[in-house]
PDB file of N, CA and C in Angstrom:
ATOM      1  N   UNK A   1      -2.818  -3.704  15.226  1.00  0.00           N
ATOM      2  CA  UNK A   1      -3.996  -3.052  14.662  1.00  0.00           C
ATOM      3  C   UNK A   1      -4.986  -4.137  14.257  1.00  0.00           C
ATOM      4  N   UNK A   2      -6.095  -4.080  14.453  1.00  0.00           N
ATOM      5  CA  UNK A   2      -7.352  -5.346  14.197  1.00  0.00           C
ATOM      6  C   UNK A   2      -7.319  -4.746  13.074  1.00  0.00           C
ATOM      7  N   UNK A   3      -8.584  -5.452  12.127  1.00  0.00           N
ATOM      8  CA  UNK A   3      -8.724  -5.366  10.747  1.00  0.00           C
ATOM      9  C   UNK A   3     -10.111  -4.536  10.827  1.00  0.00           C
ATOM     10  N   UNK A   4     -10.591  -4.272  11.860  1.00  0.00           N
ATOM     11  CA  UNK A   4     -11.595  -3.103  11.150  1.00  0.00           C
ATOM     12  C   UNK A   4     -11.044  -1.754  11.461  1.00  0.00           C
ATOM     13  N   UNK A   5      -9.899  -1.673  12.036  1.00  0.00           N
ATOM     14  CA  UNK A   5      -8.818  -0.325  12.045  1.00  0.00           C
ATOM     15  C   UNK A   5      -8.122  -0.176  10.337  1.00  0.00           C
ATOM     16  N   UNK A   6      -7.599  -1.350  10.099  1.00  0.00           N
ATOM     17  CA  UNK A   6      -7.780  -1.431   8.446  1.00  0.00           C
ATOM     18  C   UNK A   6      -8.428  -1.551   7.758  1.00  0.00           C
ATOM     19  N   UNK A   7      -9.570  -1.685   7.752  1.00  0.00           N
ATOM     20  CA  UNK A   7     -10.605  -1.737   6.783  1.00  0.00           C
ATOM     21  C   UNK A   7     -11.170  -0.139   7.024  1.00  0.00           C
ATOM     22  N   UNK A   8     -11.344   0.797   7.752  1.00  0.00           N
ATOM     23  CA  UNK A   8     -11.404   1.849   8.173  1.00  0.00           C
ATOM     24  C   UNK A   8     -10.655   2.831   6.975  1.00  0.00           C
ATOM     25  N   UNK A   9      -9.058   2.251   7.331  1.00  0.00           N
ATOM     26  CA  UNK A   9      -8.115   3.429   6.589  1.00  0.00           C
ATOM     27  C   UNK A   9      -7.486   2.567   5.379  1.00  0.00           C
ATOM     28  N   UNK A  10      -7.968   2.221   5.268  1.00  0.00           N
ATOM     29  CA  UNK A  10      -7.562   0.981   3.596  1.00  0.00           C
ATOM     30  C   UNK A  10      -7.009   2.539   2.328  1.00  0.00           C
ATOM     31  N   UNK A  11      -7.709   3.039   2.328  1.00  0.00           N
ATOM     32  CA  UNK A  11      -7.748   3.404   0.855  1.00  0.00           C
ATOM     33  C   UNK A  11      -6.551   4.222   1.326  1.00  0.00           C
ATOM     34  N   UNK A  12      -6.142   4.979   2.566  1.00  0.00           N
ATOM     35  CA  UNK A  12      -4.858   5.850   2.577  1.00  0.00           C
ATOM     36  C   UNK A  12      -3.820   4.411   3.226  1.00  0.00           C
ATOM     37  N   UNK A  13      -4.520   3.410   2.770  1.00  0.00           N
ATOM     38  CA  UNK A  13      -2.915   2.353   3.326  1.00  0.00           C
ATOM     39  C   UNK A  13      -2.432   1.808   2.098  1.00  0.00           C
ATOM     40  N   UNK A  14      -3.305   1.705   1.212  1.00  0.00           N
ATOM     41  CA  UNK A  14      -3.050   0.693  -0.662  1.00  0.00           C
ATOM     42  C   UNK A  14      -1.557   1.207  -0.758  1.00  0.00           C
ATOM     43  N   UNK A  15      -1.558   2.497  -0.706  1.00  0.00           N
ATOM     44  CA  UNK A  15      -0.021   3.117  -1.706  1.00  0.00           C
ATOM     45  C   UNK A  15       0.889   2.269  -0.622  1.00  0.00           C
ATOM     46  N   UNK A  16       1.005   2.560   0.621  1.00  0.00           N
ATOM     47  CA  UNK A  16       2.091   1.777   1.702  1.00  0.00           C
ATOM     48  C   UNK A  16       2.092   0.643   0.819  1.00  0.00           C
ATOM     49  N   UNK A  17       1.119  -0.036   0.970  1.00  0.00           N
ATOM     50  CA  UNK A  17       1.062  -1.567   0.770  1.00  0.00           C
ATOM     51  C   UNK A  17       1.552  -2.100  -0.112  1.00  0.00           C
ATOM     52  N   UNK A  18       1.409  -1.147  -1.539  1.00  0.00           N
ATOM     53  CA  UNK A  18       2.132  -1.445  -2.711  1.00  0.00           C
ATOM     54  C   UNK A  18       3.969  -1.143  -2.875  1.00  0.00           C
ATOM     55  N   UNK A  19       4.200  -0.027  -2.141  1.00  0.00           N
ATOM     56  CA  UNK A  19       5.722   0.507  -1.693  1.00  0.00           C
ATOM     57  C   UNK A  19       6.150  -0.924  -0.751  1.00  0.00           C
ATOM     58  N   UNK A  20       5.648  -1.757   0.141  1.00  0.00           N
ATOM     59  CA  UNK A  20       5.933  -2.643   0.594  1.00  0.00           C
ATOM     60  C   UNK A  20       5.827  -4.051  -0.045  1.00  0.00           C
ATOM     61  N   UNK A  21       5.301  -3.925  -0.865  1.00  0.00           N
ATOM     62  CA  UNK A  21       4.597  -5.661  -1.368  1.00  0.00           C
ATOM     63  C   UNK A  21       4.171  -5.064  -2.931  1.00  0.00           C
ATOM     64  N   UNK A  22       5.559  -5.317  -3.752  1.00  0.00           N
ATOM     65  CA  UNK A  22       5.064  -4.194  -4.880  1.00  0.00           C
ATOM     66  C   UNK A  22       4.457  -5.161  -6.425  1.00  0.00           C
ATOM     67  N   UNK A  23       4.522  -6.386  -5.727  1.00  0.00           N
ATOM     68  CA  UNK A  23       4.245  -7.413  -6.213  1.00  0.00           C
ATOM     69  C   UNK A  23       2.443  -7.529  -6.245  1.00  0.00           C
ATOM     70  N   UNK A  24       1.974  -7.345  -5.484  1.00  0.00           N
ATOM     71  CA  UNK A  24       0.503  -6.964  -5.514  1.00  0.00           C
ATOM     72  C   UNK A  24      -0.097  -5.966  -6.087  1.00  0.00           C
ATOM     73  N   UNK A  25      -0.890  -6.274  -7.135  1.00  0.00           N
ATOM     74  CA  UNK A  25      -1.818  -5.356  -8.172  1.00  0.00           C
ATOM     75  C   UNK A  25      -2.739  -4.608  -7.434  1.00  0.00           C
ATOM     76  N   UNK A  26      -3.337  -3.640  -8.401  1.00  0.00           N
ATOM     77  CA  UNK A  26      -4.057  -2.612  -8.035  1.00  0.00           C
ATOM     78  C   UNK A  26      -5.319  -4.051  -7.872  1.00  0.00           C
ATOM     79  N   UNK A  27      -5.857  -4.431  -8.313  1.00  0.00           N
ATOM     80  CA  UNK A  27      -6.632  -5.399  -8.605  1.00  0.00           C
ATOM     81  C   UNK A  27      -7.162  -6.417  -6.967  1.00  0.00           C
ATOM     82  N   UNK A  28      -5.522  -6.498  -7.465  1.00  0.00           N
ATOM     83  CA  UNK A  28      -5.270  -7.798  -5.358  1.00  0.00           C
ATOM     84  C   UNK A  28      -6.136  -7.094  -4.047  1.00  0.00           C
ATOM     85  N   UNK A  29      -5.415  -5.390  -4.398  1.00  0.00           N
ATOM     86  CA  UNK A  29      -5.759  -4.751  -3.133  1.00  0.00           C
ATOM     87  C   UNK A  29      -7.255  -4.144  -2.892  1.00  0.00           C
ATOM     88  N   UNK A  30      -7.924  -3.966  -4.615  1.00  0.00           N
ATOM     89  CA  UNK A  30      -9.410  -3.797  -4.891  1.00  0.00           C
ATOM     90  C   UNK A  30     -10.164  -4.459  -4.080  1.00  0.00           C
ATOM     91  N   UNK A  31      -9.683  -5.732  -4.668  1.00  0.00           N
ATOM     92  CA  UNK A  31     -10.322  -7.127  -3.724  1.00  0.00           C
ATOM     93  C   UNK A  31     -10.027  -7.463  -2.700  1.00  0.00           C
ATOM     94  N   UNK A  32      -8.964  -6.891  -2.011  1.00  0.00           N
ATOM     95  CA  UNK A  32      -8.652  -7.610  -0.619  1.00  0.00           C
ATOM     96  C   UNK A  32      -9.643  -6.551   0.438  1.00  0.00           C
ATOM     97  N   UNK A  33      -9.984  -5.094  -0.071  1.00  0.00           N
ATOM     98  CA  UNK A  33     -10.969  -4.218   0.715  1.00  0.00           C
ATOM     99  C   UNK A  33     -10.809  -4.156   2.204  1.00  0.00           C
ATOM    100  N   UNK A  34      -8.876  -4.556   2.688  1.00  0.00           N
ATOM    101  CA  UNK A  34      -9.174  -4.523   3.822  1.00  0.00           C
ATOM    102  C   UNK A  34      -9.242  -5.386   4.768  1.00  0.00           C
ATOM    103  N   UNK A  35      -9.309  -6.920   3.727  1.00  0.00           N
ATOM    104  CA  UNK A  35      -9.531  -8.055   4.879  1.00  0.00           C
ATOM    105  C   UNK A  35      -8.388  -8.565   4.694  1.00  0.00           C
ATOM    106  N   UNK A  36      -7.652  -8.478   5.902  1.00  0.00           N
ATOM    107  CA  UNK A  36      -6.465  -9.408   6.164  1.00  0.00           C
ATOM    108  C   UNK A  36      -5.668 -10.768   5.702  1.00  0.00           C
ATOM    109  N   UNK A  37      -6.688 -11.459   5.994  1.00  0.00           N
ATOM    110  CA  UNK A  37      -7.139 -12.803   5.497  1.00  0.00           C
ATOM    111  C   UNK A  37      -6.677 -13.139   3.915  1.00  0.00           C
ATOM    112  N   UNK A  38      -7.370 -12.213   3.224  1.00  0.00           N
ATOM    113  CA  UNK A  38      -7.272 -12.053   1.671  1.00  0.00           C
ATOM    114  C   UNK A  38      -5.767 -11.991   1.526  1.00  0.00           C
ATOM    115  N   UNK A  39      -5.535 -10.605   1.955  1.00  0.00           N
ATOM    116  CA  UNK A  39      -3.887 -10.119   1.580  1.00  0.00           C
ATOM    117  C   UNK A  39      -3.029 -11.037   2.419  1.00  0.00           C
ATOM    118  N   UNK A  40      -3.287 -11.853   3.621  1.00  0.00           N
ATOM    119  CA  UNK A  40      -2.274 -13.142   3.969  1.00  0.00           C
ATOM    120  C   UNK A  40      -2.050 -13.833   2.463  1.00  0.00           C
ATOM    121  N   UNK A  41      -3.251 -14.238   2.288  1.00  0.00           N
ATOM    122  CA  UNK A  41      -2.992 -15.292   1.043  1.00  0.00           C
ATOM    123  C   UNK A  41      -2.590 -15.153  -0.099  1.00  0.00           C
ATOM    124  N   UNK A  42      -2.800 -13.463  -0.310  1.00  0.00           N
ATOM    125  CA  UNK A  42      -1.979 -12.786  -2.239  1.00  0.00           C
ATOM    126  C   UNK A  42      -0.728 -12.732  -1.727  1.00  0.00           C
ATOM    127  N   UNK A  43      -0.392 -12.476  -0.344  1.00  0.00           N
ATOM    128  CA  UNK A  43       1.236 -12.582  -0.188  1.00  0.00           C
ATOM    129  C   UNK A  43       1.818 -13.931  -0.237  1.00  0.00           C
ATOM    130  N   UNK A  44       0.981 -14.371   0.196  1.00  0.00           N
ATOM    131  CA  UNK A  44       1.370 -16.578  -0.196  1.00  0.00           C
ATOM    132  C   UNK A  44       1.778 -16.898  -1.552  1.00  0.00           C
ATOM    133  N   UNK A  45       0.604 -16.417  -1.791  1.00  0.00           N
ATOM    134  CA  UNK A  45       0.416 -16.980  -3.827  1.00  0.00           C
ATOM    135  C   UNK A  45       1.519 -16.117  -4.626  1.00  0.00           C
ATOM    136  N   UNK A  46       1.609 -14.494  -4.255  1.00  0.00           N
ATOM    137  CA  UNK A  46       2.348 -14.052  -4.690  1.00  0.00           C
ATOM    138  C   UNK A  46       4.389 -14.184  -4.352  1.00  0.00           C
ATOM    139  N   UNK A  47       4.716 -14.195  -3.083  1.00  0.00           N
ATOM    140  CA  UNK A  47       6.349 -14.289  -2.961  1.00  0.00           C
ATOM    141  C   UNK A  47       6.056 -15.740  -2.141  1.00  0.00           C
ATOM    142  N   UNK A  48       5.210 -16.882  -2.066  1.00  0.00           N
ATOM    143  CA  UNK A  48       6.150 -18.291  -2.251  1.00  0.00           C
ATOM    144  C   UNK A  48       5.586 -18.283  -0.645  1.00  0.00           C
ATOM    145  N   UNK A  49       5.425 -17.382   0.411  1.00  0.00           N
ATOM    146  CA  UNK A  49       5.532 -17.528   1.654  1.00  0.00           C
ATOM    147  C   UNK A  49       4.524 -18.353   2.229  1.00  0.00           C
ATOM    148  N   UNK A  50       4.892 -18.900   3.450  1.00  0.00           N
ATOM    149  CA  UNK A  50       4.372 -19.954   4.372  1.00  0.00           C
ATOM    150  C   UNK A  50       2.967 -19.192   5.098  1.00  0.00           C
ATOM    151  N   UNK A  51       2.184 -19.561   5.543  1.00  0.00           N
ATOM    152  CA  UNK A  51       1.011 -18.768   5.795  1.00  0.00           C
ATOM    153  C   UNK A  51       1.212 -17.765   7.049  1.00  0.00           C
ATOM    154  N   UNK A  52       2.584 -18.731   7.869  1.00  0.00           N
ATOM    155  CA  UNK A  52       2.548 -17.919   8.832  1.00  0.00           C
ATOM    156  C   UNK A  52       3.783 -16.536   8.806  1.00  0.00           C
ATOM    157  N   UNK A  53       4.391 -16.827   7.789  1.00  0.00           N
ATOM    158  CA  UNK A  53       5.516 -15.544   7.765  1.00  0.00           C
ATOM    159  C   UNK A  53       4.420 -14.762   7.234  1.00  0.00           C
ATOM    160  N   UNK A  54       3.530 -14.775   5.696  1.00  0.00           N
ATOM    161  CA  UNK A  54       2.740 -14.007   5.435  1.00  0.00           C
ATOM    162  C   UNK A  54       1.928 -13.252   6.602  1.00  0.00           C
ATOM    163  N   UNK A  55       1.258 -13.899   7.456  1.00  0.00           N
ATOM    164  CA  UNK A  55       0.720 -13.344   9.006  1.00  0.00           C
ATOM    165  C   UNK A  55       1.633 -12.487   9.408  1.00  0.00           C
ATOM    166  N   UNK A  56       2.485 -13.039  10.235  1.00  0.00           N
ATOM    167  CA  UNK A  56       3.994 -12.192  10.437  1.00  0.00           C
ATOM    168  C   UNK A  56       3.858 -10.634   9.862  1.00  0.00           C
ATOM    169  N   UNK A  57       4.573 -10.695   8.325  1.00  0.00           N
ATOM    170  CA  UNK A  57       4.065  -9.731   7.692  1.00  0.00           C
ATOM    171  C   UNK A  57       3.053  -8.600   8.018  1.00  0.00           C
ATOM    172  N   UNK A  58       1.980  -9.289   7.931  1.00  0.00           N
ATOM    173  CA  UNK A  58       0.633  -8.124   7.667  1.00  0.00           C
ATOM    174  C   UNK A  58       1.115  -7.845   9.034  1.00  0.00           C
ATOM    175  N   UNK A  59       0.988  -8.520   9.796  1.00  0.00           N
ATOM    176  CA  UNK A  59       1.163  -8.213  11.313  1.00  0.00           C
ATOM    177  C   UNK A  59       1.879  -6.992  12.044  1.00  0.00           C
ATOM    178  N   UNK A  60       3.242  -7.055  11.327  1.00  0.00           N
ATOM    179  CA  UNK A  60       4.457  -6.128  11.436  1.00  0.00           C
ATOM    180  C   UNK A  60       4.269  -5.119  11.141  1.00  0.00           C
ATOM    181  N   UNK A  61       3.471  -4.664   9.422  1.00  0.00           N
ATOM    182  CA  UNK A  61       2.965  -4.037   8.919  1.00  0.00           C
ATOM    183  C   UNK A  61       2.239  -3.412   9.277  1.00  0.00           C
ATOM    184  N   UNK A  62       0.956  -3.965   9.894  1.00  0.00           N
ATOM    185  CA  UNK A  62      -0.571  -2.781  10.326  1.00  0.00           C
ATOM    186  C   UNK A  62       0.631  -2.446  12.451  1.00  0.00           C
ATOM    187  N   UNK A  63       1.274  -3.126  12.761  1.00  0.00           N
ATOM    188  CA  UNK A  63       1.467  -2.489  13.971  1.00  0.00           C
ATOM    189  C   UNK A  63       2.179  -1.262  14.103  1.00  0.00           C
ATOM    190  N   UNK A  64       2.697  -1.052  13.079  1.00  0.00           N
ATOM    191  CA  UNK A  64       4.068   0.254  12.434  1.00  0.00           C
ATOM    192  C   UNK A  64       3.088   1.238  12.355  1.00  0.00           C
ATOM    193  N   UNK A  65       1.490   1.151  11.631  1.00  0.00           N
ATOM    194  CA  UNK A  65       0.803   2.118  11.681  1.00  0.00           C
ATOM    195  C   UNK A  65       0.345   3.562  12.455  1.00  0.00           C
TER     196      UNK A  65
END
């Protein structure tokens, strides 16, 4: 899924996102609005991960969609 397919359906993806990554605030996902990029890096800062498992991640994530 590209990121303007998520930035599209963001607001019915937050709850997933938080059930998956429950470590990320209402706040993280305010601000992330969708851009990939952002939420690579709150998953970095937040569980320790390498930039590219974080990628990985989102990756795995928006393709399940």
């Amino acid at each position: 899924m590209n990121s303007d397919i998520i930035k599209g359906k963001w607001k019915q993806l937050t709850g997933r996102i938080q059930e998956k990554w429950g470590d990320l605030t209402d706040d993280d996902l305010d601000v992330a609005e969708g851009h990939s990029e952002y939420l690579v890096g709150k998953l970095q800062e937040r569980y320790g991960w390498s930039k590219e498992r974080a990628e990985k991640e989102v990756r795995d994530f928006s393709g399940g969609l």
